[in-house]
C-alpha atoms as a PDB file:
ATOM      1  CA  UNK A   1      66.392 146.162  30.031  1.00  0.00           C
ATOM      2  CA  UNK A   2      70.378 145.652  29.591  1.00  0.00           C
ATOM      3  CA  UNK A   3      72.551 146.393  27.044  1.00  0.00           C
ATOM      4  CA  UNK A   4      74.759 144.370  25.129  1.00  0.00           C
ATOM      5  CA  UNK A   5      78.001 144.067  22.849  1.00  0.00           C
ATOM      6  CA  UNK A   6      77.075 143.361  18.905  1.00  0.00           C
ATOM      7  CA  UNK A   7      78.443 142.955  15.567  1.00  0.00           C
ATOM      8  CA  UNK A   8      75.968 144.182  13.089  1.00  0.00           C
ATOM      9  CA  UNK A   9      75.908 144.129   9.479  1.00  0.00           C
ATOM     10  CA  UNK A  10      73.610 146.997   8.001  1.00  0.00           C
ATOM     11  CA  UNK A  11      74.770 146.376   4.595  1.00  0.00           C
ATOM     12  CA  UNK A  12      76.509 143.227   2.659  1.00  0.00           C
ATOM     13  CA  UNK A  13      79.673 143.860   1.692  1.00  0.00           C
ATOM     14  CA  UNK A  14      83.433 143.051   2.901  1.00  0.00           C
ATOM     15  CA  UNK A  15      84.985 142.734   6.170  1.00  0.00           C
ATOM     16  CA  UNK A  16      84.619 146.394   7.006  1.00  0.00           C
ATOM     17  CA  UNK A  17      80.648 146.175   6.983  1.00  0.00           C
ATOM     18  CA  UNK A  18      80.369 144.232  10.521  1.00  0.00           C
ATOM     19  CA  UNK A  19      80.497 147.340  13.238  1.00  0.00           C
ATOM     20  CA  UNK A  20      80.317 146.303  17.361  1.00  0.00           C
ATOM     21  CA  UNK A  21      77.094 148.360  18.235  1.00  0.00           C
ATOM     22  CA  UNK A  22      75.712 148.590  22.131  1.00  0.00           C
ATOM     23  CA  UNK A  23      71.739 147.682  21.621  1.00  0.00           C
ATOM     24  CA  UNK A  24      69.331 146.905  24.137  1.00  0.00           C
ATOM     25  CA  UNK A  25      68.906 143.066  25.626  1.00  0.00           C
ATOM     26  CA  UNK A  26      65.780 142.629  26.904  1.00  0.00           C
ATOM     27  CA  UNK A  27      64.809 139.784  29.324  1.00  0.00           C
ATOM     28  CA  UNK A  28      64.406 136.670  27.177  1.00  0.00           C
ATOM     29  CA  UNK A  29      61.020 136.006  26.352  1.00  0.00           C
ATOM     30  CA  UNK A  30      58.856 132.671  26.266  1.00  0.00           C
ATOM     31  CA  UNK A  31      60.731 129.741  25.112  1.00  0.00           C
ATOM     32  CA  UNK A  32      64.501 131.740  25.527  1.00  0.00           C
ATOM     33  CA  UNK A  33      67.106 131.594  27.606  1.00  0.00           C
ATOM     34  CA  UNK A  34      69.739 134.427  28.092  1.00  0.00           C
ATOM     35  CA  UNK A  35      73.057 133.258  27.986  1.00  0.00           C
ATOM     36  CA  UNK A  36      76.696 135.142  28.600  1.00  0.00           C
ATOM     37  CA  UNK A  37      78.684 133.834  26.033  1.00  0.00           C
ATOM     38  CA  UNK A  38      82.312 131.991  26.762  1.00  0.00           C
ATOM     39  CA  UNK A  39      83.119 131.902  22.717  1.00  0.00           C
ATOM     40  CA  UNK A  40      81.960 132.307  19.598  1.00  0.00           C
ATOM     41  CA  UNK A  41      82.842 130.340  16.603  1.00  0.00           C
ATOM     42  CA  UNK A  42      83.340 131.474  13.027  1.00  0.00           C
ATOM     43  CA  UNK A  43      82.242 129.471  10.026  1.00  0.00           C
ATOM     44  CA  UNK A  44      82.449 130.250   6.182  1.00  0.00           C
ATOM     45  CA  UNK A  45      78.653 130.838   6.274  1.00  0.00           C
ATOM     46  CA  UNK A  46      78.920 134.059   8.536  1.00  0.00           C
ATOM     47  CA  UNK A  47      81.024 134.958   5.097  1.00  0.00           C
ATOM     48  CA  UNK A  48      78.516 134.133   3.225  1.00  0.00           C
ATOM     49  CA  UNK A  49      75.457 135.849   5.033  1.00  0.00           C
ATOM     50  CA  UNK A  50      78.236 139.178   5.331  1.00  0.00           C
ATOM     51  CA  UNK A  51      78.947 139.288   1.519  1.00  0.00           C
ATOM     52  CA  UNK A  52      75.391 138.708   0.347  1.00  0.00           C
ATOM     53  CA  UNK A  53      76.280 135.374  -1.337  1.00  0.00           C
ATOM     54  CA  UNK A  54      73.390 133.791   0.799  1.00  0.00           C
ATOM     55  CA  UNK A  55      70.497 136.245   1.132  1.00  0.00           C
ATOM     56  CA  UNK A  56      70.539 137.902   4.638  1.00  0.00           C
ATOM     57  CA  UNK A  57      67.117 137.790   6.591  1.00  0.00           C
ATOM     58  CA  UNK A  58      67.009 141.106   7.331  1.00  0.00           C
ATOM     59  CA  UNK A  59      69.251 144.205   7.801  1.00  0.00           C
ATOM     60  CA  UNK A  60      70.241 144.936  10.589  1.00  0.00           C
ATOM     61  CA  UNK A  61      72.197 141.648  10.545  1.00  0.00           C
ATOM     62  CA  UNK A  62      73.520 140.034  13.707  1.00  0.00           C
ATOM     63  CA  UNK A  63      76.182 137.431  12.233  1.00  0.00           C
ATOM     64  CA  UNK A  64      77.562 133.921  13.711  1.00  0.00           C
ATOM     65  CA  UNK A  65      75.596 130.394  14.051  1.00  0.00           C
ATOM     66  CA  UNK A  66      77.913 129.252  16.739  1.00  0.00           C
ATOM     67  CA  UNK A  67      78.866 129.325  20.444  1.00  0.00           C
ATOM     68  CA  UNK A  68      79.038 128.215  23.999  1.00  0.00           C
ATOM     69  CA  UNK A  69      78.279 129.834  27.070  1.00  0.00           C
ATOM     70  CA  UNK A  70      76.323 129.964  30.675  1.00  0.00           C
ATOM     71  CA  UNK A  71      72.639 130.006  31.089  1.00  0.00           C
ATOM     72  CA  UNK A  72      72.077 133.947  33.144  1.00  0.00           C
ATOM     73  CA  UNK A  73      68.763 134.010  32.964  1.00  0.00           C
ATOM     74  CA  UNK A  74      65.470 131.715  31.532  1.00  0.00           C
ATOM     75  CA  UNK A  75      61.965 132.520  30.312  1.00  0.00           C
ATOM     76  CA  UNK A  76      58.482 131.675  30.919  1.00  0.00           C
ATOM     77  CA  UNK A  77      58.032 128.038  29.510  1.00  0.00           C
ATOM     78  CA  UNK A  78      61.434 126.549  29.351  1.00  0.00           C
ATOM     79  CA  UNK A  79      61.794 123.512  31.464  1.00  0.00           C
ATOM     80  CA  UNK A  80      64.771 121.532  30.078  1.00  0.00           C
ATOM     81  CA  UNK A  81      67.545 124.735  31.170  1.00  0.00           C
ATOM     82  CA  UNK A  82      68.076 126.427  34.204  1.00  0.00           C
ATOM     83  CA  UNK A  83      70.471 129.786  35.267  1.00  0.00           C
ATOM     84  CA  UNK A  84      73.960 128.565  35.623  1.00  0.00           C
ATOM     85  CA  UNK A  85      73.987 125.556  32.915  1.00  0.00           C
ATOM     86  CA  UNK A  86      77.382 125.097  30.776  1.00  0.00           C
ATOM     87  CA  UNK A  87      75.477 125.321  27.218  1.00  0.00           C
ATOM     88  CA  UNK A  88      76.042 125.177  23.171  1.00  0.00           C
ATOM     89  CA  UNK A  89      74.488 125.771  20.018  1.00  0.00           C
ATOM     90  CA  UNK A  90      75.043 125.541  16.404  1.00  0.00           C
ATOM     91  CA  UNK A  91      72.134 126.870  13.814  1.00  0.00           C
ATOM     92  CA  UNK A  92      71.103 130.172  15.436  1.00  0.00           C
ATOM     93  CA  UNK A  93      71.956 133.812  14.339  1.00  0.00           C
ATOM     94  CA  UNK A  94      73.183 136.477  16.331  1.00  0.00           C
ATOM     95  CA  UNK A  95      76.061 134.776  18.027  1.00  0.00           C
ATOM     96  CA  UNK A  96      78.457 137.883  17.375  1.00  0.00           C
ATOM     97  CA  UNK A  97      77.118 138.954  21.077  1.00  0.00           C
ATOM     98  CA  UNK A  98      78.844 139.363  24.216  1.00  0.00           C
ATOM     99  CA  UNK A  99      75.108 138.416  25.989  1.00  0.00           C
ATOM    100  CA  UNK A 100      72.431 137.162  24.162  1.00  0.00           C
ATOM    101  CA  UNK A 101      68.714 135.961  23.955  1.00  0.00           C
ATOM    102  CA  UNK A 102      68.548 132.644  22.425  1.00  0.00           C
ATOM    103  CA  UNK A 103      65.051 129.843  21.872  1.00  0.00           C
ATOM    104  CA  UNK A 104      66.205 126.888  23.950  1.00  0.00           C
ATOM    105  CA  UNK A 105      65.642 124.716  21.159  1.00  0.00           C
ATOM    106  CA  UNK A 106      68.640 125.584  19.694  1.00  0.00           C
ATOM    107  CA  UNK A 107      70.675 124.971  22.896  1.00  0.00           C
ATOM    108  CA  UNK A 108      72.636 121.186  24.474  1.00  0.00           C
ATOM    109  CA  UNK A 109      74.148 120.546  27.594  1.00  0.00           C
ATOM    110  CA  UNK A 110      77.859 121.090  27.196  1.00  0.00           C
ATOM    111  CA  UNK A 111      78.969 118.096  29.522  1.00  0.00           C
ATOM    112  CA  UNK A 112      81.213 119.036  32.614  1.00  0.00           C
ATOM    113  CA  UNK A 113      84.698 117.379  30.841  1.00  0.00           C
ATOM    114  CA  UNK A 114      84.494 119.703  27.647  1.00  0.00           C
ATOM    115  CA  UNK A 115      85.677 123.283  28.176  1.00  0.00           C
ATOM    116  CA  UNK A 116      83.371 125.676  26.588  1.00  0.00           C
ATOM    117  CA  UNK A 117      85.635 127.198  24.525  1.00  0.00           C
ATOM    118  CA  UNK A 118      86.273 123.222  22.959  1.00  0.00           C
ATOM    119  CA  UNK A 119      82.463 123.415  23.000  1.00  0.00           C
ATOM    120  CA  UNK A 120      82.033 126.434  20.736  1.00  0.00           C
ATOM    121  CA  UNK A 121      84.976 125.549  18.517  1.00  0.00           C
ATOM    122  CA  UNK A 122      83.609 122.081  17.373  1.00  0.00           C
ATOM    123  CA  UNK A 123      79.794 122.578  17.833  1.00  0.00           C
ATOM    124  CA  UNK A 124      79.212 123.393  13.377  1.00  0.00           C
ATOM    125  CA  UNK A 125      82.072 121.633  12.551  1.00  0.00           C
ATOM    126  CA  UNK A 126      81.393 118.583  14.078  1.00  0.00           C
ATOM    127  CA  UNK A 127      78.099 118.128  13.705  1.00  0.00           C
ATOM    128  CA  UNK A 128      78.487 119.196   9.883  1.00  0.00           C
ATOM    129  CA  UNK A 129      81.538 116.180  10.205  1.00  0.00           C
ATOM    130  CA  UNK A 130      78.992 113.797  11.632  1.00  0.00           C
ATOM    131  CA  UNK A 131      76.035 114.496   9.626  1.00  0.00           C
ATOM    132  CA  UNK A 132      78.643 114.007   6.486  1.00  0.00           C
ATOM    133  CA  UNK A 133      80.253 110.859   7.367  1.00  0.00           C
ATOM    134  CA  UNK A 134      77.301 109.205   9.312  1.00  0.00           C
ATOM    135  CA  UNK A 135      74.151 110.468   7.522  1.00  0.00           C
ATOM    136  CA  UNK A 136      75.136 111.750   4.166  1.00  0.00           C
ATOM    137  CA  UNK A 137      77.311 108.908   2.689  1.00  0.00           C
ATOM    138  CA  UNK A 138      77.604 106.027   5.837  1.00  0.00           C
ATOM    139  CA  UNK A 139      81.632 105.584   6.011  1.00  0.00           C
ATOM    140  CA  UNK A 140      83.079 102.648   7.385  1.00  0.00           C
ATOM    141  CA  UNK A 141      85.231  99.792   7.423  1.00  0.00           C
ATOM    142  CA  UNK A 142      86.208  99.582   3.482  1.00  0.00           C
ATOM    143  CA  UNK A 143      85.289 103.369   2.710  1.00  0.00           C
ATOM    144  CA  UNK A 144      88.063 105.442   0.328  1.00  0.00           C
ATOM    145  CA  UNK A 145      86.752 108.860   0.673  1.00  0.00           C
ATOM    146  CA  UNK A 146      88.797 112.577  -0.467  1.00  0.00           C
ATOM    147  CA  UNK A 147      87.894 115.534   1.898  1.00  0.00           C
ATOM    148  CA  UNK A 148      88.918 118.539   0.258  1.00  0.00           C
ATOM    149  CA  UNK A 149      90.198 121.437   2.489  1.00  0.00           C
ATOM    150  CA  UNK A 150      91.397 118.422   4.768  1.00  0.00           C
ATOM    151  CA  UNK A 151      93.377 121.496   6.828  1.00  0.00           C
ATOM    152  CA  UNK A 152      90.053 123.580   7.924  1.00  0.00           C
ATOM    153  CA  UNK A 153      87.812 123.163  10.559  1.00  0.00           C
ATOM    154  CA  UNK A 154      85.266 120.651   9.275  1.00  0.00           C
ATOM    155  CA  UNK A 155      88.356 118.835   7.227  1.00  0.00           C
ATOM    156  CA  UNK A 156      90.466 118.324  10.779  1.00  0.00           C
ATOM    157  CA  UNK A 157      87.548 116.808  12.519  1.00  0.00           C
ATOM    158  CA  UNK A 158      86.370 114.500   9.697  1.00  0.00           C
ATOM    159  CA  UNK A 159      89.691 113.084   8.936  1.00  0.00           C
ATOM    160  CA  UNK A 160      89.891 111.594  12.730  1.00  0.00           C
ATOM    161  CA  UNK A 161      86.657 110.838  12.558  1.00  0.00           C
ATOM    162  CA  UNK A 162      86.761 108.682   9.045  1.00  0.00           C
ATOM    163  CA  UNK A 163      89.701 106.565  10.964  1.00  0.00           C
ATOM    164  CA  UNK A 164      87.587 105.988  13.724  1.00  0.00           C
ATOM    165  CA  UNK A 165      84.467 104.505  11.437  1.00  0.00           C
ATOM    166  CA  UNK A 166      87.002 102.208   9.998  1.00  0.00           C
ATOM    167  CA  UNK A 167      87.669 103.951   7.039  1.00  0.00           C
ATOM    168  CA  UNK A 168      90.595 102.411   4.548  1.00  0.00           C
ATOM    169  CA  UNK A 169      91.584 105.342   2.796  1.00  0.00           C
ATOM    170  CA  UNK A 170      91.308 108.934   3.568  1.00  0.00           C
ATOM    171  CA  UNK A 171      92.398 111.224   1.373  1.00  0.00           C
ATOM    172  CA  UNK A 172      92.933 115.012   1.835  1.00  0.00           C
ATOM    173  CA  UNK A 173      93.746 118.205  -0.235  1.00  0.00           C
ATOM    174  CA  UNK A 174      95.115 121.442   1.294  1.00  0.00           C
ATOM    175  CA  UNK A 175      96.566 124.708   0.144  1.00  0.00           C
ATOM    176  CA  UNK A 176     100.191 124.628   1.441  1.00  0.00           C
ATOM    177  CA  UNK A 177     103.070 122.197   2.644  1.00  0.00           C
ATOM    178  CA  UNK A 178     102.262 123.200   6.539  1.00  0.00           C
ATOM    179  CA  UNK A 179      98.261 122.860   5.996  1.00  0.00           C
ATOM    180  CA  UNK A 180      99.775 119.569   4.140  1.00  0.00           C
ATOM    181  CA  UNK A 181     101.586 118.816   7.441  1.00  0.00           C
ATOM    182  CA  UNK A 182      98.878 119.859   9.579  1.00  0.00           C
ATOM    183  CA  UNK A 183      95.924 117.515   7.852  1.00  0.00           C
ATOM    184  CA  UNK A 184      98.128 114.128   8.415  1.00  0.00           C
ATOM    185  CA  UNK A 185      98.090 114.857  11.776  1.00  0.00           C
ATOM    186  CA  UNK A 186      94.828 114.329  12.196  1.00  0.00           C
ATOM    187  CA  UNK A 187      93.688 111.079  10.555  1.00  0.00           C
ATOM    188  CA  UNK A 188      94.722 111.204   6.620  1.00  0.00           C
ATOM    189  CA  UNK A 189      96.664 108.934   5.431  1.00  0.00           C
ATOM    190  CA  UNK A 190      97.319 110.672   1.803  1.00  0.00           C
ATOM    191  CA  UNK A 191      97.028 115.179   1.802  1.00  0.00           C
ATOM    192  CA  UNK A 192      97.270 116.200  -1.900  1.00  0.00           C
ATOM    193  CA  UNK A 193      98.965 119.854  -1.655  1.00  0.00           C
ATOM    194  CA  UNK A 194      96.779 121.435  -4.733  1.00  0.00           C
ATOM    195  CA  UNK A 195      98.465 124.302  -4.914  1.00  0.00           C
ATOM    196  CA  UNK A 196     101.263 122.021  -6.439  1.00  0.00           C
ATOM    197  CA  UNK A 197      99.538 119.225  -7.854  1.00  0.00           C
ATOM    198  CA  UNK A 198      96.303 118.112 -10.050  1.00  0.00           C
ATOM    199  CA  UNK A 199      94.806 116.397  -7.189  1.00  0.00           C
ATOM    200  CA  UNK A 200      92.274 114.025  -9.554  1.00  0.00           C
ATOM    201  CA  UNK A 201      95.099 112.804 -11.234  1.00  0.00           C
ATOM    202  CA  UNK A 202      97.007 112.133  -7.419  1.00  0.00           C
ATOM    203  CA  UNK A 203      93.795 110.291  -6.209  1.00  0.00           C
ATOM    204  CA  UNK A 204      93.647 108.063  -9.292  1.00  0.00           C
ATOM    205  CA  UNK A 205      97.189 107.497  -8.632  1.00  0.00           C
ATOM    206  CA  UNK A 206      96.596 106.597  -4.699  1.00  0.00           C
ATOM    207  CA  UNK A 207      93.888 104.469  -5.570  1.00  0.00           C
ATOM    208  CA  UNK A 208      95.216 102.803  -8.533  1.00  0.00           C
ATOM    209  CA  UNK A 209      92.888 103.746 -10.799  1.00  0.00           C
ATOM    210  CA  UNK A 210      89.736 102.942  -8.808  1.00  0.00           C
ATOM    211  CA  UNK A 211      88.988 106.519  -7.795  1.00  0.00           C
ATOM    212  CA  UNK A 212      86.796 106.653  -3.984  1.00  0.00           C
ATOM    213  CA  UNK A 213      83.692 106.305  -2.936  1.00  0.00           C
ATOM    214  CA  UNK A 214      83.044 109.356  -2.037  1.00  0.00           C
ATOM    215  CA  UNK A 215      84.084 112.852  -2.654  1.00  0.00           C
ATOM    216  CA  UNK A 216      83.314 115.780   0.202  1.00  0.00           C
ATOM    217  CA  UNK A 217      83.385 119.164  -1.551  1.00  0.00           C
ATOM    218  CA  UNK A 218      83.182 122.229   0.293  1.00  0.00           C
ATOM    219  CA  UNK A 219      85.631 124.551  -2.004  1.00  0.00           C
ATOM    220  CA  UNK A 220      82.991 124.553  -5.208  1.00  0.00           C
ATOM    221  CA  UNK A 221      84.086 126.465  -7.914  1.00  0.00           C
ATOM    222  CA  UNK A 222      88.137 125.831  -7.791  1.00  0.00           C
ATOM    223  CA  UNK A 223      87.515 121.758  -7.407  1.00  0.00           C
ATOM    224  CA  UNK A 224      84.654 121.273 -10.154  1.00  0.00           C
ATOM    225  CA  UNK A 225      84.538 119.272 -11.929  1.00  0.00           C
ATOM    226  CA  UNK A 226      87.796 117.789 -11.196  1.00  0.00           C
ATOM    227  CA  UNK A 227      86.255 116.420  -8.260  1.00  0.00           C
ATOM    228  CA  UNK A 228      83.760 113.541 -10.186  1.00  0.00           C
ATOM    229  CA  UNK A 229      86.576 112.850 -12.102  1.00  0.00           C
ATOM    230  CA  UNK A 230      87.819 111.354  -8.303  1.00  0.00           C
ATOM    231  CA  UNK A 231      84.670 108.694  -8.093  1.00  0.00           C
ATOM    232  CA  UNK A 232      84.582 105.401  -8.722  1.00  0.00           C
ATOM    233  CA  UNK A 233      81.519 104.342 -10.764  1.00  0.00           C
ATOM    234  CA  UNK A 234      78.482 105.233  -8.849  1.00  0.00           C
ATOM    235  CA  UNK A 235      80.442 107.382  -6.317  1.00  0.00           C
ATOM    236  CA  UNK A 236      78.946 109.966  -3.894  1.00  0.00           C
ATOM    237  CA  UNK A 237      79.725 113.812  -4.883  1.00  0.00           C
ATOM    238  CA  UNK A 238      78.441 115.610  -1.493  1.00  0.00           C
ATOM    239  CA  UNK A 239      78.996 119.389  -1.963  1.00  0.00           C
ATOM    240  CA  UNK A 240      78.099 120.782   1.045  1.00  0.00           C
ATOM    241  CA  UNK A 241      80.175 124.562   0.540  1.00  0.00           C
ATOM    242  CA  UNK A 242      81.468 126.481  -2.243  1.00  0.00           C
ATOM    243  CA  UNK A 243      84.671 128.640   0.132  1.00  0.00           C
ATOM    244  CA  UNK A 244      86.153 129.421  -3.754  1.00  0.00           C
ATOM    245  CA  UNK A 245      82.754 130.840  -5.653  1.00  0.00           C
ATOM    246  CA  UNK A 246      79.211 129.261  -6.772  1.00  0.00           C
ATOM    247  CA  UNK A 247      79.301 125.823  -9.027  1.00  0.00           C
ATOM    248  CA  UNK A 248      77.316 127.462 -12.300  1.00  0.00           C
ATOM    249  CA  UNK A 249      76.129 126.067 -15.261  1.00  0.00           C
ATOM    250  CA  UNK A 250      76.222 122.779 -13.468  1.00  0.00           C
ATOM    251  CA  UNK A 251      74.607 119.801 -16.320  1.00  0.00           C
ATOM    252  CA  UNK A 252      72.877 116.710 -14.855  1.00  0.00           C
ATOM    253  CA  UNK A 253      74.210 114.717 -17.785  1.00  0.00           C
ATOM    254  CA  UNK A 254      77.675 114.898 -16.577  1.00  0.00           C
ATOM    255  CA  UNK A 255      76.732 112.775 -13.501  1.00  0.00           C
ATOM    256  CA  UNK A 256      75.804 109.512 -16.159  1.00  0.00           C
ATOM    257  CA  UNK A 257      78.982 110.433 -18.135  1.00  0.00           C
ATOM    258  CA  UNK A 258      81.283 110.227 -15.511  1.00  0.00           C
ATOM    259  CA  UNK A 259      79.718 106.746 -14.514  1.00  0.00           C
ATOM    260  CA  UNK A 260      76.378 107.335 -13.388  1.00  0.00           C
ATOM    261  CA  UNK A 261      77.436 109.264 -10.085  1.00  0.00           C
ATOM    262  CA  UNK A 262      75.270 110.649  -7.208  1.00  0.00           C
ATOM    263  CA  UNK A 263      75.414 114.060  -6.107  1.00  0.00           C
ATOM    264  CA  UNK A 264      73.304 116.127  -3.448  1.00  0.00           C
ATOM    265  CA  UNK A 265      73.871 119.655  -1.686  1.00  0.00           C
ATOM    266  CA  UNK A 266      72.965 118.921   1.808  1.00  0.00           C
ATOM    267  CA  UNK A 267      73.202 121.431   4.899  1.00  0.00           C
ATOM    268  CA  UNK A 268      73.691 121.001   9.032  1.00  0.00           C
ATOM    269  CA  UNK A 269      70.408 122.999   9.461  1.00  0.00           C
ATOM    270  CA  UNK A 270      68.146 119.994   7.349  1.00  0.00           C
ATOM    271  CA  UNK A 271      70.010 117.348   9.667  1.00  0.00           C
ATOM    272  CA  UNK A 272      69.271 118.931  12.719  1.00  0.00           C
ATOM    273  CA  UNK A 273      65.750 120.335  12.133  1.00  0.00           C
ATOM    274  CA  UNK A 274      64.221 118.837  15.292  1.00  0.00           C
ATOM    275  CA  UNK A 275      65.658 118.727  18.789  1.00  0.00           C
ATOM    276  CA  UNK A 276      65.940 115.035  18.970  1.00  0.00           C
ATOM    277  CA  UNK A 277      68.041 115.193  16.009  1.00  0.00           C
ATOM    278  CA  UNK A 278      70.246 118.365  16.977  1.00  0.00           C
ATOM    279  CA  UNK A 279      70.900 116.102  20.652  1.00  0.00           C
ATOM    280  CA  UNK A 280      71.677 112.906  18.777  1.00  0.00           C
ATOM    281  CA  UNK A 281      74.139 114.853  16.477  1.00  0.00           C
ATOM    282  CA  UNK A 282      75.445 116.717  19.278  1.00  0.00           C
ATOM    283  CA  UNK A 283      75.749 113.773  21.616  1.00  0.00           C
ATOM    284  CA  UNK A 284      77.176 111.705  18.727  1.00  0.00           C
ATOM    285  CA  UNK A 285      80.212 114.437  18.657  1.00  0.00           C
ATOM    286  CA  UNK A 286      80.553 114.913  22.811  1.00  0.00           C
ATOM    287  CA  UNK A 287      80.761 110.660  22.655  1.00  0.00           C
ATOM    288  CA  UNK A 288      83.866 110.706  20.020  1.00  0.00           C
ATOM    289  CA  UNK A 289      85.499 113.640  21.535  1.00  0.00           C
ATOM    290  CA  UNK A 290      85.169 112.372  24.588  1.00  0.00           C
ATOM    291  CA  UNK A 291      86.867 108.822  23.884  1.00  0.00           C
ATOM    292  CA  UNK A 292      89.583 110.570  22.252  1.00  0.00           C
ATOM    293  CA  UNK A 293      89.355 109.543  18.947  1.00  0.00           C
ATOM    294  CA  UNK A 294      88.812 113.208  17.814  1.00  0.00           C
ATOM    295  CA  UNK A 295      91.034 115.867  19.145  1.00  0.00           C
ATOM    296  CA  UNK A 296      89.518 119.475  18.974  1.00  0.00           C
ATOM    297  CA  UNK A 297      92.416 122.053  18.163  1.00  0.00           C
ATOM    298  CA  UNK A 298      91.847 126.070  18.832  1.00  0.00           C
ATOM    299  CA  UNK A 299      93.798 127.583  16.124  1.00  0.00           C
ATOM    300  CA  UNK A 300      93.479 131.035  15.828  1.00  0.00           C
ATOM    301  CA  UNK A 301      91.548 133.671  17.993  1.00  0.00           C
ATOM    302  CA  UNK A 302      90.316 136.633  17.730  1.00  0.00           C
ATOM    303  CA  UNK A 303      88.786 139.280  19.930  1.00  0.00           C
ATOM    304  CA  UNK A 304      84.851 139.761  19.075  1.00  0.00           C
ATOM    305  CA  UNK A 305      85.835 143.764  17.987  1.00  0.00           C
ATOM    306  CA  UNK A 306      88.242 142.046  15.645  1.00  0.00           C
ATOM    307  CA  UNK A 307      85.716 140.350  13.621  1.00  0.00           C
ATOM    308  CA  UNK A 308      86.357 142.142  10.562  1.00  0.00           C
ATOM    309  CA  UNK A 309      89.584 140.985  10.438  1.00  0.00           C
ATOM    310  CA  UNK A 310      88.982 137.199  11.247  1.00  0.00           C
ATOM    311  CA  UNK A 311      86.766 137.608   8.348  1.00  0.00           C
ATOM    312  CA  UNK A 312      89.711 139.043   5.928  1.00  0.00           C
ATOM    313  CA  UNK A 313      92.268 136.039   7.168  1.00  0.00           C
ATOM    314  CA  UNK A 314      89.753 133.331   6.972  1.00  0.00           C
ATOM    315  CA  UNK A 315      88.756 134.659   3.329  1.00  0.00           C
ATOM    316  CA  UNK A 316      92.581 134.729   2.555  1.00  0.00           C
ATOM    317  CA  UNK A 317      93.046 131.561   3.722  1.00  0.00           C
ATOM    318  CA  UNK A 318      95.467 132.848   6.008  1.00  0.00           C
ATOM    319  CA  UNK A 319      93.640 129.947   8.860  1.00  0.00           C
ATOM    320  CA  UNK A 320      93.888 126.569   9.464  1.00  0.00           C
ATOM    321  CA  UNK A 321      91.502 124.150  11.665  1.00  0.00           C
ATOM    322  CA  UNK A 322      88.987 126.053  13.955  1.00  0.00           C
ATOM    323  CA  UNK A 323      89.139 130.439  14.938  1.00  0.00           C
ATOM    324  CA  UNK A 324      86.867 131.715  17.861  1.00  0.00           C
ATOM    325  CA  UNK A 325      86.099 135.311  18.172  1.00  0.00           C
ATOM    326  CA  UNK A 326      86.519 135.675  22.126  1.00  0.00           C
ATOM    327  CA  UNK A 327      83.718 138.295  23.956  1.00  0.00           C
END
């Protein structure tokens, strides 16, 4: 038996909750690999899990759904892994670890040309960017779509990724003149700064009074309902985060009086429930990444002791594109 680094959460709360704790690592067991982890990446739903705004599993809570790192040991029954493989995952708690026990169905090959670090930093946020734009509402050649928080780490990768489908018009919002800056970058051809602007009204205006096709919400409270108010007739709403609060009170009837619009709440975890589908997703991202058509960008990182505090800036808004926490 080893020991380990951890953040652990023994109650919900703020930032100052998550404490690095030494606890025992134990050989991993059938169907687990042990793997030293390279990176770790942080996501609004560690937030989430930390504040008690999604219902933890259990206390103590080991944080993070994210990372990338090198196979150092594997356990009775796993065939597909082996010690020494470059490996990633997206969908599996406890990644707050220096060293960690992990089932290998969780895990892909990271292939030899992406650094692990590029690996860890793209591995939620790009699947959640291909699930969105491939699965959710099929963009392509014709598509006007608005991806609100076009500056994060989901809204960097999507906007490249819309322009590589074929997409005619991608539209962005973002909190500030350099997140502004920052989003048309990377694929947008329009960034409405909200913090200055009503963005439904600026997307009517872009459009010409058509409105898109589909709308990609993961701010909630802040951009309801302004956000149907973006759709053409029969539009898409996908609101797949709420950064800014819970939607409440939220009436069906709206959707037929705003021109008989779809809407669904869809999550990374029900799009990659099987392993075939978590390596097609995954292989689907390594493919565009790998042509170049989407550029992964490390923007901010953070020592895994400084946790708390990547927490409080990414809460503040203080970050842009993708933060690692760093073992």
């Amino acid at each position: 038996m080893t020991k380990t680094n951890v953040i652990q959460v023994h109650e919900n709360g703020g930032p100052e909750v998550m404490k690095l704790e030494e606890v025992d690592l134990p050989p991993p067991g059938a169907g687990e690999v042990q793997i030293r982890q390279a990176a770790i990446g942080l996501n609004f739903i560690d937030v989430y899990l930390r504040s008690g705004l999604y219902k933890a599993p259990r206390f103590p809570l080991q944080l993070g759904k994210e990372g990338a790192g090198t196979v150092t040991a594997v356990g009775p029954g796993v065939s597909d892994f082996s010690v020494g493989d470059r490996v990633a995952y997206a969908g599996s708690d406890g990644a707050y670890s220096v060293e960690r026990n992990i089932e290998a169905r969780h895990l892909v090959k990271v292939p030899d040309d992406i650094p692990l670090e590029t690996a860890a930093a793209m591995m939620l946020k790009g699947m959640t960017a291909e699930y969105l734009l491939n699965r959710t509402f099929k963009v392509g050649p014709g598509t006007a779509l608005l991806f609100h928080a076009a500056a994060g780490g989901v809204g960097l990768i999507a906007g490249q990724w819309a322009k590589a489908l074929g997409a005619v018009m991608v539209i962005g919002t973002a909190g500030s003149r350099e997140k502004v800056e920052l989003a048309l970058a990377h694929g947008y051809d329009h960034v409405i700064d909200y913090s200055r602007e009503n963005f439904a009204e600026r997307v009517r205006e872009i459009t010409g009074g058509k409105g898109v096709d589909v709308v990609y919400d993961s701010v909630g409270k802040d951009t309801f309902p302004q956000s149907l108010d973006c759709l053409k007739p029969r539009g898409m709403w996908v609101t797949f985060g709420q950064s800014s609060g819970p939607i409440e009170n939220f009436n069906l009837a709206t959707l037929n009086q705003k021109g008989s619009l779809f809407t669904t709440r869809p999550s990374l975890f029900a799009y990659v429930s099987t392993p075939e589908e978590l390596r097609a997703s995954a292989g689907a991202l390594f493919a565009v990444v790998q042509s170049n058509k989407v550029r992964i960008n490390i923007h901010q990182t953070y020592p895994l002791a400084d946790a708390g505090r990547a927490h409080a800036d990414l809460e503040a808004r203080k970050t842009s594109g993708t933060t690692l926490l760093i073992p």
